[in-house]
Structure formats: C-alpha cells, structure tokens
Protein backbone atom coordinates (compact mmCIF):
# COMPACT_ATOMS: atom_id res chain seq x y z
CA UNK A 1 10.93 13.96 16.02
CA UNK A 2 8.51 11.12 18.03
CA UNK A 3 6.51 8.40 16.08
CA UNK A 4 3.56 10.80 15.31
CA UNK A 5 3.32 14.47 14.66
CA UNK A 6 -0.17 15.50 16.58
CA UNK A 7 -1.79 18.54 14.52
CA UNK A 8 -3.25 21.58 16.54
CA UNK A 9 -6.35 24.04 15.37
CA UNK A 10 -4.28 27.28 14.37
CA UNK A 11 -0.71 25.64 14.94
CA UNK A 12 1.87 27.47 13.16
CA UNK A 13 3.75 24.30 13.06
CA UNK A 14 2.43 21.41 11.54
CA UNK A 15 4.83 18.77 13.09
CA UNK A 16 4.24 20.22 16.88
CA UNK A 17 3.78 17.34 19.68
CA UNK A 18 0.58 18.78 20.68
CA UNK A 19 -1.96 16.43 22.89
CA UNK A 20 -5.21 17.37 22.89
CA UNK A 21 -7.34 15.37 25.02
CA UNK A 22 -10.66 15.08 23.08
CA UNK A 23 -13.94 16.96 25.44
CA UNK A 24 -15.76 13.03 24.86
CA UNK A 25 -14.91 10.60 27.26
CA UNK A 26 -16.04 7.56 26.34
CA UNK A 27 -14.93 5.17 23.30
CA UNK A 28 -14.65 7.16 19.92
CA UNK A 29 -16.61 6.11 16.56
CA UNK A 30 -13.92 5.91 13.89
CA UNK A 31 -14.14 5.51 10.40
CA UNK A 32 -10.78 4.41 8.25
CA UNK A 33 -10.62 5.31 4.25
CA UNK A 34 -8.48 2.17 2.85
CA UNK A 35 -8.47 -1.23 3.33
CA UNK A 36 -4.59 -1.66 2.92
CA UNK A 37 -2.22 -2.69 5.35
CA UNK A 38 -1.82 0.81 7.47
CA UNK A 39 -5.84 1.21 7.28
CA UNK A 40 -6.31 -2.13 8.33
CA UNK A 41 -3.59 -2.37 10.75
CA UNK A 42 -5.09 0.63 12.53
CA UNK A 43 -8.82 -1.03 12.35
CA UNK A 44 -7.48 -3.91 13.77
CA UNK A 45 -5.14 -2.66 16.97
CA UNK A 46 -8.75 -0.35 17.25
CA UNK A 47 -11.10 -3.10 17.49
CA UNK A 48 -8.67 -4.74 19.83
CA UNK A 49 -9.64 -1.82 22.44
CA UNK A 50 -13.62 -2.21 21.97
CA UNK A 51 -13.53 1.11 19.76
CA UNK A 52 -16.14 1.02 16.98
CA UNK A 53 -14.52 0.99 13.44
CA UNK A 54 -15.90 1.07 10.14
CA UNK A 55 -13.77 0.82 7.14
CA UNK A 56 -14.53 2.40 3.16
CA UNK A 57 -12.94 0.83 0.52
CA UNK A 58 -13.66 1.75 -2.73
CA UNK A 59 -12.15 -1.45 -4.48
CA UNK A 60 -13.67 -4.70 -4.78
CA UNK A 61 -11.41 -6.16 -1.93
CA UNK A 62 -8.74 -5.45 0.73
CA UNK A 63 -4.72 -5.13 -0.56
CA UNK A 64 -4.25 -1.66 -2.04
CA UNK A 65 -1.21 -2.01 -3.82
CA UNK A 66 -0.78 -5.62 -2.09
CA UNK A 67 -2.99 -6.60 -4.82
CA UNK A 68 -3.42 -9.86 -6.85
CA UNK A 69 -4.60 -9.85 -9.92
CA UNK A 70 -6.34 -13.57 -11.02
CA UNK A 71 -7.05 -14.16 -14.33
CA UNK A 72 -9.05 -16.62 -14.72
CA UNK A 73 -8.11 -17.12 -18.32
CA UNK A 74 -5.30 -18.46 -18.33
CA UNK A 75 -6.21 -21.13 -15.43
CA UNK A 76 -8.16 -20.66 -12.27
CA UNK A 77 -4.63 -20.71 -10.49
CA UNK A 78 -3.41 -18.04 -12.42
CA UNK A 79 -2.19 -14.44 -10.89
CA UNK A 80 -0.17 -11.88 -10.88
CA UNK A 81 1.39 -9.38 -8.08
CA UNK A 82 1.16 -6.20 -9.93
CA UNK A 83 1.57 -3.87 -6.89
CA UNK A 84 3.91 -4.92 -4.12
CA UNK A 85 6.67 -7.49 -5.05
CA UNK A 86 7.13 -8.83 -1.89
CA UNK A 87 8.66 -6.70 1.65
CA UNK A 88 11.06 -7.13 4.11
CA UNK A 89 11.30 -7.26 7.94
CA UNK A 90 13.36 -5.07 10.06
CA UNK A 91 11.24 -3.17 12.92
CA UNK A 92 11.07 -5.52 16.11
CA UNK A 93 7.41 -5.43 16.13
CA UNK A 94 7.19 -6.11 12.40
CA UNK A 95 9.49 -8.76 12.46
CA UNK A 96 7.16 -10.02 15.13
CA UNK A 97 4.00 -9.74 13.27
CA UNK A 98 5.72 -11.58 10.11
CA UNK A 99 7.14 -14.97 12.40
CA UNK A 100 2.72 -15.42 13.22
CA UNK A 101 1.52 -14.76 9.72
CA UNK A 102 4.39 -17.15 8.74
CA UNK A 103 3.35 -20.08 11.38
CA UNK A 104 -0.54 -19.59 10.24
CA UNK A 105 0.66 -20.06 6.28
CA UNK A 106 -0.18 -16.77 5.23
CA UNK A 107 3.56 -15.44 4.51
CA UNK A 108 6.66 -17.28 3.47
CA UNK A 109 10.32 -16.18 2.54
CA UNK A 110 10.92 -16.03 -1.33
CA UNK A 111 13.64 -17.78 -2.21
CA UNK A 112 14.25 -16.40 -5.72
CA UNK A 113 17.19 -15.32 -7.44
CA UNK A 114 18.08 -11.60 -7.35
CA UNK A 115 19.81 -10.01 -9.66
CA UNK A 116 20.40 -6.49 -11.02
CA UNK A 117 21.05 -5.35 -14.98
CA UNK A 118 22.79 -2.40 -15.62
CA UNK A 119 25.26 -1.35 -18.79
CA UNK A 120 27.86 -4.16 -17.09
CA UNK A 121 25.34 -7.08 -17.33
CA UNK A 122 23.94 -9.38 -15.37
CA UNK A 123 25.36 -8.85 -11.63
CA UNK A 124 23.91 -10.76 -8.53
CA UNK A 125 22.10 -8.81 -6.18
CA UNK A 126 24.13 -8.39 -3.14
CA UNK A 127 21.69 -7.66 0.02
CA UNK A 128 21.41 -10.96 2.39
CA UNK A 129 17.69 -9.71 4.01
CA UNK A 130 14.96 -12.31 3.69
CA UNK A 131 12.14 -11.39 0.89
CA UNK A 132 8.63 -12.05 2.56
CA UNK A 133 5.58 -12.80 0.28
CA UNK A 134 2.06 -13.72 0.97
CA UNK A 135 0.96 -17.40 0.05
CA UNK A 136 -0.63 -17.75 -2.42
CA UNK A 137 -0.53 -13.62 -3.20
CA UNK A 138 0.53 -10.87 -1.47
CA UNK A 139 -3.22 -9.74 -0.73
CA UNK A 140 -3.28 -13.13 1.74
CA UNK A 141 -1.69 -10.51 4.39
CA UNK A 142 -4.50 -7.88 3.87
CA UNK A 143 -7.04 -11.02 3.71
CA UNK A 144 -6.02 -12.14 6.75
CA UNK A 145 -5.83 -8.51 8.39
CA UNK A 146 -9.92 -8.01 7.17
CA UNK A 147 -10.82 -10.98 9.26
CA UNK A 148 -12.75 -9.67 11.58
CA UNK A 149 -13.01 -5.91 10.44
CA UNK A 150 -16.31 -4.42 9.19
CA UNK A 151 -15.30 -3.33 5.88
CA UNK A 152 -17.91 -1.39 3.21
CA UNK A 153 -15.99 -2.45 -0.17
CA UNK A 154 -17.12 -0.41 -3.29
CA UNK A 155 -17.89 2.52 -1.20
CA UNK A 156 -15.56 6.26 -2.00
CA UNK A 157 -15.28 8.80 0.55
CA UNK A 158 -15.52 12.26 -1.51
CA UNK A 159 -16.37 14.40 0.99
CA UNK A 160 -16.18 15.61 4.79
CA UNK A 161 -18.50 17.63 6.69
CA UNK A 162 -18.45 18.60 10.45
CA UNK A 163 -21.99 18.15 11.85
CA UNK A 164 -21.71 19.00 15.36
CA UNK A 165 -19.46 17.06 17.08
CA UNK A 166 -18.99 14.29 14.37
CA UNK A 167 -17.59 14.43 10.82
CA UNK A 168 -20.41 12.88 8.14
CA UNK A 169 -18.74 11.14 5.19
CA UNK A 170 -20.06 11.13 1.92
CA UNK A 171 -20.13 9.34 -1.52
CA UNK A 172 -19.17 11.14 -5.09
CA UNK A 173 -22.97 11.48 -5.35
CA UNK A 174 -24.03 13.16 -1.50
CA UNK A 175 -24.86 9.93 -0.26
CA UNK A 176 -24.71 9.86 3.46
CA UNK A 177 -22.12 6.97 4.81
CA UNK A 178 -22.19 8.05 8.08
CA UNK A 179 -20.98 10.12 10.96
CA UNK A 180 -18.18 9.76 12.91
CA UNK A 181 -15.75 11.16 15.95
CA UNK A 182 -12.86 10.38 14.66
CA UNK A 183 -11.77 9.69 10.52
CA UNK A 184 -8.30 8.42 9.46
CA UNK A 185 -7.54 8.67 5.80
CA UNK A 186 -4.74 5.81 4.82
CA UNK A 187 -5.31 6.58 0.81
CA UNK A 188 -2.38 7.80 -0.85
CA UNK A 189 -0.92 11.30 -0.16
CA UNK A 190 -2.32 13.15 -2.96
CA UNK A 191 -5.93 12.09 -2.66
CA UNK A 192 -5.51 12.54 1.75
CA UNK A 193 -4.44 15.80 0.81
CA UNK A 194 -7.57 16.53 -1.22
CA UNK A 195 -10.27 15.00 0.45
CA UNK A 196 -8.34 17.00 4.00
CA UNK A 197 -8.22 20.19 2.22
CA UNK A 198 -10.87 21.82 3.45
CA UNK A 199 -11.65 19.44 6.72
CA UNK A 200 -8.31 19.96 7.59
CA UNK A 201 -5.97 21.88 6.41
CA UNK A 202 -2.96 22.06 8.17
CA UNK A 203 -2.99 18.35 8.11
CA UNK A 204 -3.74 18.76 3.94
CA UNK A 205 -0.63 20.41 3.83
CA UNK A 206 1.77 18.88 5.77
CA UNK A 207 0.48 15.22 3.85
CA UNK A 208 0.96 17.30 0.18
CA UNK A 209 4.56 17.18 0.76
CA UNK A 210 4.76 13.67 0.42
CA UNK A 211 5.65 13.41 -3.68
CA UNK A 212 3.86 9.96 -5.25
CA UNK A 213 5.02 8.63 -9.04
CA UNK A 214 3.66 6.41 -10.94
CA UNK A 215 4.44 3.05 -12.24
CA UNK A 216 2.95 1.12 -15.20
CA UNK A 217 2.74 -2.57 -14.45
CA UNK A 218 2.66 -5.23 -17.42
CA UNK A 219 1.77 -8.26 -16.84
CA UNK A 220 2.39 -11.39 -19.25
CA UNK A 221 1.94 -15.06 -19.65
CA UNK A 222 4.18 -17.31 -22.11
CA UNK A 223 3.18 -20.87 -22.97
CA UNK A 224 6.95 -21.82 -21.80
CA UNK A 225 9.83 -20.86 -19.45
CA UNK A 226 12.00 -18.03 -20.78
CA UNK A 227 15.63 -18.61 -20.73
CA UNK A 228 16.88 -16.30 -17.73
CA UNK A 229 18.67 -17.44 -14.94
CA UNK A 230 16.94 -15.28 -12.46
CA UNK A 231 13.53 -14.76 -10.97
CA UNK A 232 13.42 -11.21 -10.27
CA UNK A 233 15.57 -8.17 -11.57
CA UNK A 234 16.40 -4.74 -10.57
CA UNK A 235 16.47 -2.81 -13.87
CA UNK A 236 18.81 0.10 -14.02
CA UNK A 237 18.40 1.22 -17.69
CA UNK A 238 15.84 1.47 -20.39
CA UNK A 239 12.25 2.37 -19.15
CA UNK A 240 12.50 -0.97 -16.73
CA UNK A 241 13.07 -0.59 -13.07
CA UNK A 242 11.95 -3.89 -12.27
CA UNK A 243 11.21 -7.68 -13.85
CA UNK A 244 10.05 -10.78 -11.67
CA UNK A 245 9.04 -14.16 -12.36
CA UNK A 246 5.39 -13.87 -10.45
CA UNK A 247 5.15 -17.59 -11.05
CA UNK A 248 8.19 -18.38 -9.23
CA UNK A 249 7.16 -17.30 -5.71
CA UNK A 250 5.85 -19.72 -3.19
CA UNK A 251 2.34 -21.05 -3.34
CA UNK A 252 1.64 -20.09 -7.01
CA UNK A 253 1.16 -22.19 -9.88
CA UNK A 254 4.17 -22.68 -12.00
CA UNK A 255 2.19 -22.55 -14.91
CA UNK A 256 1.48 -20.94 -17.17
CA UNK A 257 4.79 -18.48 -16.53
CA UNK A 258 4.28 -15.15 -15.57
CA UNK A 259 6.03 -12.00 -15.50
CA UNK A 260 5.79 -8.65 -13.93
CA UNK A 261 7.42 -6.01 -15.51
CA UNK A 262 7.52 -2.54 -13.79
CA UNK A 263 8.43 0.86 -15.17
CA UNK A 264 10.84 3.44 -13.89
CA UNK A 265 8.94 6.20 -12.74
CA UNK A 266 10.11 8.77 -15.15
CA UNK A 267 8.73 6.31 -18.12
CA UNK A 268 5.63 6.24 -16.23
CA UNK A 269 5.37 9.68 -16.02
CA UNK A 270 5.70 10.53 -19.59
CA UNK A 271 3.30 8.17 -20.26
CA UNK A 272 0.89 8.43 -17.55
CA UNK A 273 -2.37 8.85 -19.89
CA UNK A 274 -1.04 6.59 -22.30
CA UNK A 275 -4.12 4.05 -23.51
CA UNK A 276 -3.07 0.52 -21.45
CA UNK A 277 -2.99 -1.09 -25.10
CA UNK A 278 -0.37 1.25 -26.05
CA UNK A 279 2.39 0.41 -23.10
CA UNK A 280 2.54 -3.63 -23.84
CA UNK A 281 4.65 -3.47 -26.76
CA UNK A 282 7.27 -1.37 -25.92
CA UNK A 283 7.84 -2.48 -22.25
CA UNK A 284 7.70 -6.00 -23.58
CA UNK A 285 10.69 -4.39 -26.31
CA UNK A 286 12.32 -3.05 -23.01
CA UNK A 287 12.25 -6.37 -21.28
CA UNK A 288 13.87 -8.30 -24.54
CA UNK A 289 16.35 -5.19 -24.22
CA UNK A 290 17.37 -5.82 -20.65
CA UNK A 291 17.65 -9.45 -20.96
CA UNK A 292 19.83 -9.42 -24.00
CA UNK A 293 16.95 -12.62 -25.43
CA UNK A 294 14.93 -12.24 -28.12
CA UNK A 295 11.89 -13.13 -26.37
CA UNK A 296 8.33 -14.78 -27.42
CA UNK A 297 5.89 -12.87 -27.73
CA UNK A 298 3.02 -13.39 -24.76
CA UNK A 299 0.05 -15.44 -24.87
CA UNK A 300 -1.64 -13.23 -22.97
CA UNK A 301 -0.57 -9.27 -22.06
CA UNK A 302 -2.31 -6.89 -20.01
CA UNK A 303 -1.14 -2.99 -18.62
CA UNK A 304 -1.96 -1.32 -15.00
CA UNK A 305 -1.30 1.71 -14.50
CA UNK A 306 -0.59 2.63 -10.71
CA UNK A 307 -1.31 6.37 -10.58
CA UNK A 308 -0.01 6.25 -6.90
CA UNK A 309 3.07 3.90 -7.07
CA UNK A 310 6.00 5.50 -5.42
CA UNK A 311 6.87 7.72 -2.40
CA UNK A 312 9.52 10.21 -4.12
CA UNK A 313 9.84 12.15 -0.54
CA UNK A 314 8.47 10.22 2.00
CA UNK A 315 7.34 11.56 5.16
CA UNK A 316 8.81 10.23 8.73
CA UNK A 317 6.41 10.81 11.56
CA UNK A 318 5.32 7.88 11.52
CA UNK A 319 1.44 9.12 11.40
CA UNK A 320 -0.71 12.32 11.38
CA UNK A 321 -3.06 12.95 14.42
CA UNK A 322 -4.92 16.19 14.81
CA UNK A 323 -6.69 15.29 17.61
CA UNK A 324 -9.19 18.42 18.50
CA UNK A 325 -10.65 18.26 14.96
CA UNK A 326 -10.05 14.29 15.15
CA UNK A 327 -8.71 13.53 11.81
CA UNK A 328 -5.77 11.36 11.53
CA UNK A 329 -3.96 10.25 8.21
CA UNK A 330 -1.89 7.51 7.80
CA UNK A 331 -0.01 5.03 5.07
CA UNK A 332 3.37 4.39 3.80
CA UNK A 333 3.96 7.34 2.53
CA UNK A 334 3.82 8.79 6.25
CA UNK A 335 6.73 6.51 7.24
CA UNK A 336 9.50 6.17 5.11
CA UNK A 337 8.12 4.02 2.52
CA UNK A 338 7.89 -0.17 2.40
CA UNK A 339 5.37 -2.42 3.60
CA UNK A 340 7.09 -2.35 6.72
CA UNK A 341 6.39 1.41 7.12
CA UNK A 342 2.76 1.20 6.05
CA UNK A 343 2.12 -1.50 8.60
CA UNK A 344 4.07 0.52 11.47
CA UNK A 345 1.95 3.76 10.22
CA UNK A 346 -1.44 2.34 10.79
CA UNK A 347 -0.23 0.43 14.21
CA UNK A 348 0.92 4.02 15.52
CA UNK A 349 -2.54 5.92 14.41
CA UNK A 350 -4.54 3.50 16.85
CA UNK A 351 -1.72 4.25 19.28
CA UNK A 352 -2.03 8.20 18.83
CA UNK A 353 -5.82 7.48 18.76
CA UNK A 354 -5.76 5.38 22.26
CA UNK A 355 -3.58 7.65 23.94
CA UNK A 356 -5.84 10.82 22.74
CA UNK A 357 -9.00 9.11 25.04
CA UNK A 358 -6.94 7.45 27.73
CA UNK A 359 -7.27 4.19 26.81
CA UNK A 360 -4.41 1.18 26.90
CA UNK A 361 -1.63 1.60 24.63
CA UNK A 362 1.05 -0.71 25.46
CA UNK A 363 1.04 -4.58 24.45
CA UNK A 364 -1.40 -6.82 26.39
C-alpha cells in the first residue's frame, strides 16, 4: 500500500490507487478543518505552491492536542502540556524538519529521566531515542507552523454542501464560511467521519475504522518538589498510564512544580462523563499509589478530559484523497499514530493534492 489511498465516486474499494485528475485546471481553493500539526503542515507545503488556503479552527489557538495550558494563577510563567508529552524523530524528512525548528529555538531534546512503574517497582526506561519538546510548550511547533497561514480561530465546520463545483462550509448555526474546491478535514477520526458522512461517504467509512479513546489529563501544582527521582513515568498499573514533571522540560519555569498525570484509556472510558471535579482526587490517590509517597496535596488541581486522545487502530495510508469529489482527510490517526505521523499525514495531503492538478511535488 503507497503513502495515500486516493478515493473514487462508486469505488468498491476504499483503499484503491485511483488518480483522478480534477476537470479545473488552474490552482484549487482549499479549505483545512484543524489547526494542528497535519492541518497545518498541509496549509503550509500548500501555500508554498501559490494555492489559496484557508484554515477553521474552532479553538482559541493552533496545537490540537500539542496544547499548553497557562495558568496564569499560579505565575504568568506557569503551564502545563496536557496533550502531547513530547515526540520523537525517525522519518528522514521529519528528522529534517526537527534539526530547523531546533536551530530557530522552537524545539529542544528533553533530557528527563524515564522511567516505568509496574508491580516490580521503579525500573529505568530502556529506549535510547531522543525526546523532542517545544520551547517553552509544545504548541511553539504549531505557533511557529501558523506563521504565515490564514487561520479563522473560533470558527466549527458542521456542515458540507456541494454547490456546483465547490463545497460551501458551514457553522453549527447555517452560517456561510465559504466555498471551496477542495476541503481536507485533519479533526479526529470520529468527528471526519461525521462531518464526511454524507459529503463523502466512502471516505466516512474507511476514516470510521480508525478507533479513538480517551484520556483524562490532571494537572497539579505543589508549593515544593516531590520526592521522586524521575521526571516522567510510564504507568503500567492502577488507572495511571502516564506521570511527568511538566516543569522539568526545557524552557519552563521550575516553579511552581507541575505535574501531568494521564489516565489509561480504559479508566477514561469508564469515566468519560465523569464531572472534571470528580477525577482530581482519585487520580491524585493513583499517583500517591504508583509512587509508593504519600504525597501533598496540590495547591492548585484542575481535570481535562481529551474525548479524542488515542488511536486504538490506527490507519496507515498515510492520507485520504478522493480527488473527483475533492475531499481529503488527514491527521495522526491516518498514519500510524505520533506526532511524527500527524506531521507526515498533512505533508502527504498537499502532496496528493499537488499531484491531483499537476503542480510540483518534489522538494525545491
């Protein structure tokens, strides 16, 4: 299986290489739901080409689950990464992309210590690959990726509509946002597969086999340092998957310290409509539990809940390009997973999408 799996109008098979060269010849008008890294990846490799671009976001600002959270607070240096924990590097290209963000300041490896905590204790984590973060969060990378971009933030896509030639986007409440030859959803699989359902089907389909959990984040502050010999954690027992010493990554302030705890997904899952008040004490109980410390209590405690967290069964085509009805979706969840796969995702749509009208593909 290529990079991309090109969808056809009544193709039996959703994953068959099918080109269709679009009847319109000249650059297309593209719109991009998300302003994470595969939706502005793609908006950026686009613009690159002259191709008109307009990206939705219905947050406040660019990072999806890249994220940071500032609280103010607790000190105007103060945040959290309550999504994405920090990525690695293993694609050539990627690998490529994460040497310039590192030489302009934006990224920098994460020297913490690693372990994992299982029913043996405290073990060392044993995998050598570098840990990127962004400096001073991880939404520097999507900050630095919106340069440039023209990005409508507070603005949900609820609806498509064919109108001639061009799909017209609208808001929860009919509001026109536009029309467009070309749309590319990068939101996570279940909501692609809804707001494709009845634009495009076969492509709602194929993207509703890609199975997202959820993951309650906590995030706490204590007035001192905790006594644990480790800045981040791989959990494996108790409702914890994950614990990390947000504080200790480079770029943020040291203090006051903070700590992200994650959930396992199955935790998350049972307690998925749980009020946010309700998870703090006992994953705060499971974090004293997987430590072995009877820990302070928090001067300050707050709960996200990430409905879209997780791939369970990611997909691998790297992106999703129906290309006669001009819909495209895109994310991590299209490519295995990782930071690394949403940025290779959203790179790949603008290649599908340049290829599709002729235009230059390759590097340079």
């Amino acid at each position: 299986m290529g990079p991309s799996a090109r969808l056809g109008d009544g193709a039996e098979n959703p994953r068959e290489r099918v080109v269709h060269k679009p009847t319109r010849t000249e650059n297309p008008k593209v719109a991009i739901i998300g302003a994470g890294m595969s939706g502005l990846v793609c908006a950026a490799e686009l613009s690159a080409r002259s191709i008109s671009v307009q990206v939705f976001e219905k947050s406040r600002g660019p990072g999806g689950r890249m994220s940071t959270r500032r609280v103010p607070a607790l000190s105007n240096a103060a945040d959290f990464d309550h999504g994405a924990q920090y990525f690695t590097a293993r694609a050539p290209k990627f690998i490529e992309q994460v040497e310039q963000w590192i030489a302009e300041g934006v990224v920098e490896a994460w020297q913490g210590r690693i372990v994992s905590i299982n029913a043996d204790g405290v073990q060392p984590s044993r995998t050598g690959t570098p840990r990127f973060v962004g400096r001073p969060g991880m939404n520097a990378v999507c900050r630095r990726l919106v340069e440039g971009v023209d990005v409508r933030f507070d603005t949900r896509v609820a609806e498509l509509t064919r109108s001639a030639q061009q799909w017209r986007l609208s808001d929860p409440g009919g509001l026109r946002l536009g029309e467009f030859d070309l749309v590319v959803s990068t939101a996570p699989a279940p909501q692609t597969a809804a707001l494709l359902k009845s634009a495009a089907p076969a492509l709602a389909t194929w993207v509703a086999r890609a199975r997202m959990q959820p993951c309650w984040a906590l995030l706490a502050a204590f007035d001192a340092g905790l006594p644990l010999e480790f800045d981040g954690a791989f959990v494996n027992q108790g409702p914890l998957s994950w614990i990390a010493r947000s504080s200790s990554k480079p770029g943020r302030a040291s203090a006051p310290e903070r700590w992200i705890l994650h959930a396992n997904p199955r935790w998350s899952e049972k307690h998925l409509e749980a009020d946010p008040n309700d998870v703090v004490a006992p994953l705060l109980d499971a974090f004293s539990t997987a430590t072995g410390n009877a820990l302070p209590n928090p001067n300050w405690a707050v709960a996200h809940r990430w409905r879209y967290a997780l791939t369970d069964s990611p997909l691998n085509d790297g992106c999703l390009f129906d290309s006669t009805a001009g819909v495209g979706a895109c994310g991590d969840w299209a490519n295995g997973n990782r930071v690394e796969g949403a940025f290779l995702s959203g790179r790949q749509m603008a290649l599908a999408i340049a290829e599709a009208y002729g235009l230059p593909s390759s590097e340079g």
